[in-house]
PDB file of N, CA and C in Angstrom:
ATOM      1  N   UNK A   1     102.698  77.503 110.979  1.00  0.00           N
ATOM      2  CA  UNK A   1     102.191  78.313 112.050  1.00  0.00           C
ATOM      3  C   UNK A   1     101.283  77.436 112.904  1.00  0.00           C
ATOM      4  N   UNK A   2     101.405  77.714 114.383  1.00  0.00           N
ATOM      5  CA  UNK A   2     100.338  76.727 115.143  1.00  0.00           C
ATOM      6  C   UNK A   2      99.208  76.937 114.798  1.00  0.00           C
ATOM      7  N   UNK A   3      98.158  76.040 115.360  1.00  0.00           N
ATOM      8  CA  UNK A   3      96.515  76.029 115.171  1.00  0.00           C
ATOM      9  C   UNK A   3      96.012  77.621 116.371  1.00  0.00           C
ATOM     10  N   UNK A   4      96.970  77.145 116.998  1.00  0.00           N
ATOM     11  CA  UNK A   4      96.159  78.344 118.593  1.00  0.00           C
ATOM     12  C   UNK A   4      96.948  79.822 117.768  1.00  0.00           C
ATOM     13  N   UNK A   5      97.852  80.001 116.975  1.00  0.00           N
ATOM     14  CA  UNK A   5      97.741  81.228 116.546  1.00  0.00           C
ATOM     15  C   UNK A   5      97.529  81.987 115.315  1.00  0.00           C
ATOM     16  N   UNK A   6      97.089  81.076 114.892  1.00  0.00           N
ATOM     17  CA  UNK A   6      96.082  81.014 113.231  1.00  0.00           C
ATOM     18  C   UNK A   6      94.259  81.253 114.258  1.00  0.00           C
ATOM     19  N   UNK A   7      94.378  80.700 115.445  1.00  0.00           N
ATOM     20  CA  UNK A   7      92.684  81.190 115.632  1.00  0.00           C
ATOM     21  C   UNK A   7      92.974  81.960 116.932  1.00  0.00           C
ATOM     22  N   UNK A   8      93.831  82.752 117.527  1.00  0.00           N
ATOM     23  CA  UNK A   8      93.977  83.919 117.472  1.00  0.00           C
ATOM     24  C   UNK A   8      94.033  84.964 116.907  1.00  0.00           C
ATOM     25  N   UNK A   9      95.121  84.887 115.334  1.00  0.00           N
ATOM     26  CA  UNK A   9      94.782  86.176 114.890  1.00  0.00           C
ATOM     27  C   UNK A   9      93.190  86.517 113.906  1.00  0.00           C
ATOM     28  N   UNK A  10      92.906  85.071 113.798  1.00  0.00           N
ATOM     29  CA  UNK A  10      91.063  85.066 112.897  1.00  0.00           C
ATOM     30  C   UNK A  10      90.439  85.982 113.839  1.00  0.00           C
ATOM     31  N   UNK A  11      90.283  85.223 115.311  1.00  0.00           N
ATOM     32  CA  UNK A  11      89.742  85.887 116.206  1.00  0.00           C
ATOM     33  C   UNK A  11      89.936  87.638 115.890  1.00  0.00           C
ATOM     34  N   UNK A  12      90.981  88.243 116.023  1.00  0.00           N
ATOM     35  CA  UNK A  12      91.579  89.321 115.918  1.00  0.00           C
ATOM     36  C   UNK A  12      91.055  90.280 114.411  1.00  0.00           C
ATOM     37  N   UNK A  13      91.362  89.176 113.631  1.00  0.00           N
ATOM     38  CA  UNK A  13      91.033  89.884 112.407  1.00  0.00           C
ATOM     39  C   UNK A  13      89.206  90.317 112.632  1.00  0.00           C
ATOM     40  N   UNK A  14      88.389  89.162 113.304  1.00  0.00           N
ATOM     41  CA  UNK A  14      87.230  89.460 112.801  1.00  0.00           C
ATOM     42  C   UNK A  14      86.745  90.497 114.241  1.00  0.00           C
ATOM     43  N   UNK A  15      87.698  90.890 114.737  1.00  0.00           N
ATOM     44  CA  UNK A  15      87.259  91.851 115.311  1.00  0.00           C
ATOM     45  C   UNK A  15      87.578  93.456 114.748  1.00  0.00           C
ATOM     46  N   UNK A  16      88.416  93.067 113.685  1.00  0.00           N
ATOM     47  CA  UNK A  16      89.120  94.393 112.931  1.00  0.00           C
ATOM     48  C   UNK A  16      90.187  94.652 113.740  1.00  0.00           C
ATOM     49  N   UNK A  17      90.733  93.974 114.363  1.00  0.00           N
ATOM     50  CA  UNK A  17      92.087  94.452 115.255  1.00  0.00           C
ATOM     51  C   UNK A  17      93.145  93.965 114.497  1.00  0.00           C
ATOM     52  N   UNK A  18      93.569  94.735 113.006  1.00  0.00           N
ATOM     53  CA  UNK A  18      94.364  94.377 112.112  1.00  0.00           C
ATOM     54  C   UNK A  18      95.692  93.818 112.483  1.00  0.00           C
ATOM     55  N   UNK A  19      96.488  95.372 113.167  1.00  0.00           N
ATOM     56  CA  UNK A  19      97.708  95.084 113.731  1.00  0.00           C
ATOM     57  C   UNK A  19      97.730  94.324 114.726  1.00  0.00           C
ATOM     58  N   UNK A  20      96.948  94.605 116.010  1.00  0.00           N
ATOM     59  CA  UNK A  20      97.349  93.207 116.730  1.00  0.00           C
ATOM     60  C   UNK A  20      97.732  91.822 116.529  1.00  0.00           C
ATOM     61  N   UNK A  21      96.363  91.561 115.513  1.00  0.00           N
ATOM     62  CA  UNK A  21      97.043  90.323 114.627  1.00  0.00           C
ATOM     63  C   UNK A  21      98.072  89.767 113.758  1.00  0.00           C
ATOM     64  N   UNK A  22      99.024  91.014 112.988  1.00  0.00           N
ATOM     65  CA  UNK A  22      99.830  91.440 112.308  1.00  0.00           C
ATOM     66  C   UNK A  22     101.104  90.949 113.681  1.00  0.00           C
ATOM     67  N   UNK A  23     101.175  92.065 115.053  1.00  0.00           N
ATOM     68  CA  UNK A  23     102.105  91.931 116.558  1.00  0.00           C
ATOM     69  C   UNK A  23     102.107  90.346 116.607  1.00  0.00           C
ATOM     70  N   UNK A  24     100.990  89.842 116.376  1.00  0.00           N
ATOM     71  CA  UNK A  24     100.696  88.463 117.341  1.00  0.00           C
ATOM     72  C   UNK A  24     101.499  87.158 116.338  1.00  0.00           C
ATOM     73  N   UNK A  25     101.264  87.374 115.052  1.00  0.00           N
ATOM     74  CA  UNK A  25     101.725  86.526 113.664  1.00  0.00           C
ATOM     75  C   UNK A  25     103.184  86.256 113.674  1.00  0.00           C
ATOM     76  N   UNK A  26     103.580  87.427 113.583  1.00  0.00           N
ATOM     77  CA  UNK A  26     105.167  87.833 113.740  1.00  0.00           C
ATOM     78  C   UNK A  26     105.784  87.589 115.293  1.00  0.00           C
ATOM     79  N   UNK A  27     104.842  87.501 116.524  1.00  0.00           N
ATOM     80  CA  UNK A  27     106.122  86.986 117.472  1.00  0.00           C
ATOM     81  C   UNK A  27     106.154  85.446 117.460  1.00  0.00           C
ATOM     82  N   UNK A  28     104.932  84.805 117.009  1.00  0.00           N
ATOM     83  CA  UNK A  28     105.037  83.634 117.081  1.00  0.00           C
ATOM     84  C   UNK A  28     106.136  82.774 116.075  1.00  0.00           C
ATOM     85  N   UNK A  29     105.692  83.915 114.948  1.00  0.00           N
ATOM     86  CA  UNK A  29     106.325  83.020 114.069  1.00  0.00           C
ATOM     87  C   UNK A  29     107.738  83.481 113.572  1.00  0.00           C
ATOM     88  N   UNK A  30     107.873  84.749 114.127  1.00  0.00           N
ATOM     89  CA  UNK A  30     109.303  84.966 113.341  1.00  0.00           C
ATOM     90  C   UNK A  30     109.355  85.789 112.006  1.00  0.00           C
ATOM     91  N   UNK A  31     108.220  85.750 111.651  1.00  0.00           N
ATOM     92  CA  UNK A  31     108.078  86.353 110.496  1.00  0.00           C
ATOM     93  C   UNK A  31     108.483  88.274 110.534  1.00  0.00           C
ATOM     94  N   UNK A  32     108.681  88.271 108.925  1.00  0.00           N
ATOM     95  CA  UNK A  32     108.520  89.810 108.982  1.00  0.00           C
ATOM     96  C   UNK A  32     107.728  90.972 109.178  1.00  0.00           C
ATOM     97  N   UNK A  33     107.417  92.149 109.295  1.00  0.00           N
ATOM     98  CA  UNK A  33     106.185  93.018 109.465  1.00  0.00           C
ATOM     99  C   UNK A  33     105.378  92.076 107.793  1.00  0.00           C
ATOM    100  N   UNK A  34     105.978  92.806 106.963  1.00  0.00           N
ATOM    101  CA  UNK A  34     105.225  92.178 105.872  1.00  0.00           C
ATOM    102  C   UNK A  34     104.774  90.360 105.509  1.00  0.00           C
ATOM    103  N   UNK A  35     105.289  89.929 105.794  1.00  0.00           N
ATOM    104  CA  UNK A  35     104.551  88.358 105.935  1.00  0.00           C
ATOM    105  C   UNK A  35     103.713  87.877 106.955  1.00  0.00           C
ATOM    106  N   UNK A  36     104.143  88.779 107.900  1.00  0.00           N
ATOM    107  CA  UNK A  36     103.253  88.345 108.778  1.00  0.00           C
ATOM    108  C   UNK A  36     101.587  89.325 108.380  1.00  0.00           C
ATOM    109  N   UNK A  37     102.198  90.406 107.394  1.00  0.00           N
ATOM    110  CA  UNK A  37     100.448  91.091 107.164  1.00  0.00           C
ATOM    111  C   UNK A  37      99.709  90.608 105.793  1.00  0.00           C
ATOM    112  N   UNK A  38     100.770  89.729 105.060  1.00  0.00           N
ATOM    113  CA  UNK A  38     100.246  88.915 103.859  1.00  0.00           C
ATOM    114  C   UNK A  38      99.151  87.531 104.434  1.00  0.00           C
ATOM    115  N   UNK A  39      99.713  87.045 106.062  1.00  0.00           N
ATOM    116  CA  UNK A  39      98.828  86.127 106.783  1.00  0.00           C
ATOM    117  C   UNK A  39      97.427  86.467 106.879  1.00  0.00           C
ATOM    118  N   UNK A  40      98.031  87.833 107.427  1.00  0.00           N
ATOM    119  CA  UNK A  40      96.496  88.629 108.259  1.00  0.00           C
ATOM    120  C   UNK A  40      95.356  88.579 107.188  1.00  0.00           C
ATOM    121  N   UNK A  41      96.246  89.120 105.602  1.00  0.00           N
ATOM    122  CA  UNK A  41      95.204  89.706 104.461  1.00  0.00           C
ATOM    123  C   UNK A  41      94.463  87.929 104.286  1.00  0.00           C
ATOM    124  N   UNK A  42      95.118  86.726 104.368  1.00  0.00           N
ATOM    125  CA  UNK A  42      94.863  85.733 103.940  1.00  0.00           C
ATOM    126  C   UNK A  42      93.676  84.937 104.707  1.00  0.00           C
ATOM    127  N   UNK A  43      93.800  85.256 106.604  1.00  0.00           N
ATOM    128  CA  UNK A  43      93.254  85.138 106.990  1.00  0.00           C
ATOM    129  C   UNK A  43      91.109  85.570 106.788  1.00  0.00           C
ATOM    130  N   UNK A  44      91.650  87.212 106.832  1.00  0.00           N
ATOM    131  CA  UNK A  44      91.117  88.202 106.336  1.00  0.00           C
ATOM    132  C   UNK A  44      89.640  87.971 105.212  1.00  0.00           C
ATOM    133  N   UNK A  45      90.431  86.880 104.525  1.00  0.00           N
ATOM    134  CA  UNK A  45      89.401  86.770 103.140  1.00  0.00           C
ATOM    135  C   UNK A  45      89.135  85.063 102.869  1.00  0.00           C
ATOM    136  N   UNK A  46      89.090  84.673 104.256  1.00  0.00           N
ATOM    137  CA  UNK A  46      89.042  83.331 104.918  1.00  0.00           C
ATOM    138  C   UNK A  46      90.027  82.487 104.022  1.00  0.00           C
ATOM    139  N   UNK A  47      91.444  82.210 103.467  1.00  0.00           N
ATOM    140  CA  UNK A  47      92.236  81.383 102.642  1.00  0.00           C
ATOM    141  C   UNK A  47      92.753  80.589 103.562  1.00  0.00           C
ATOM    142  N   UNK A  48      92.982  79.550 103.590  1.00  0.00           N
ATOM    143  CA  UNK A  48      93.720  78.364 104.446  1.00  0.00           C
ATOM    144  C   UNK A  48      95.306  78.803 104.456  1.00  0.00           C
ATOM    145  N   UNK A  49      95.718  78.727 105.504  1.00  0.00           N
ATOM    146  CA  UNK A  49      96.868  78.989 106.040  1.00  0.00           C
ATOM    147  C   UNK A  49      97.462  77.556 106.718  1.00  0.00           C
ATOM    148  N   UNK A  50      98.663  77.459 106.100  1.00  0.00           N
ATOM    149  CA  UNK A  50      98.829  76.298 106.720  1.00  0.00           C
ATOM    150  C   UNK A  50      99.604  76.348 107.865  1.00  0.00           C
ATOM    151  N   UNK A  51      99.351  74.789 108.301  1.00  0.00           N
ATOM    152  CA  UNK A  51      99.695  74.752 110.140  1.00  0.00           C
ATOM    153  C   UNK A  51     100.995  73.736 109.856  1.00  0.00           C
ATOM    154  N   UNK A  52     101.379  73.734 111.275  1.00  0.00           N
ATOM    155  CA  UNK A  52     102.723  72.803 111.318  1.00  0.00           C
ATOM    156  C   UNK A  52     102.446  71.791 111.011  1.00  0.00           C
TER     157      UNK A  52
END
């Protein structure tokens, strides 16, 4: 996943704007509803997510 949308959806998360970040995960990346909300939870509880 890029750097600019790993600190978009942080951004997002730490505003509590769950799903947006969830919308935003998944167009970038392709992912499913659910992987892209396993990101969010990961983000969420600060875990490193890796980048390209």
């Amino acid at each position: 996943m890029a750097q600019e949308v790993q600190d978009l959806a942080q951004q997002l998360v730490q505003e509590r704007r769950f799903s947006k970040a969830i919308q935003e995960i998944a167009r970038a990346t392709g992912y499913d509803r659910r992987d892209s909300r396993s990101v969010v939870l990961a983000l969420s509880y600060e875990i490193k997510v890796p980048t390209e």
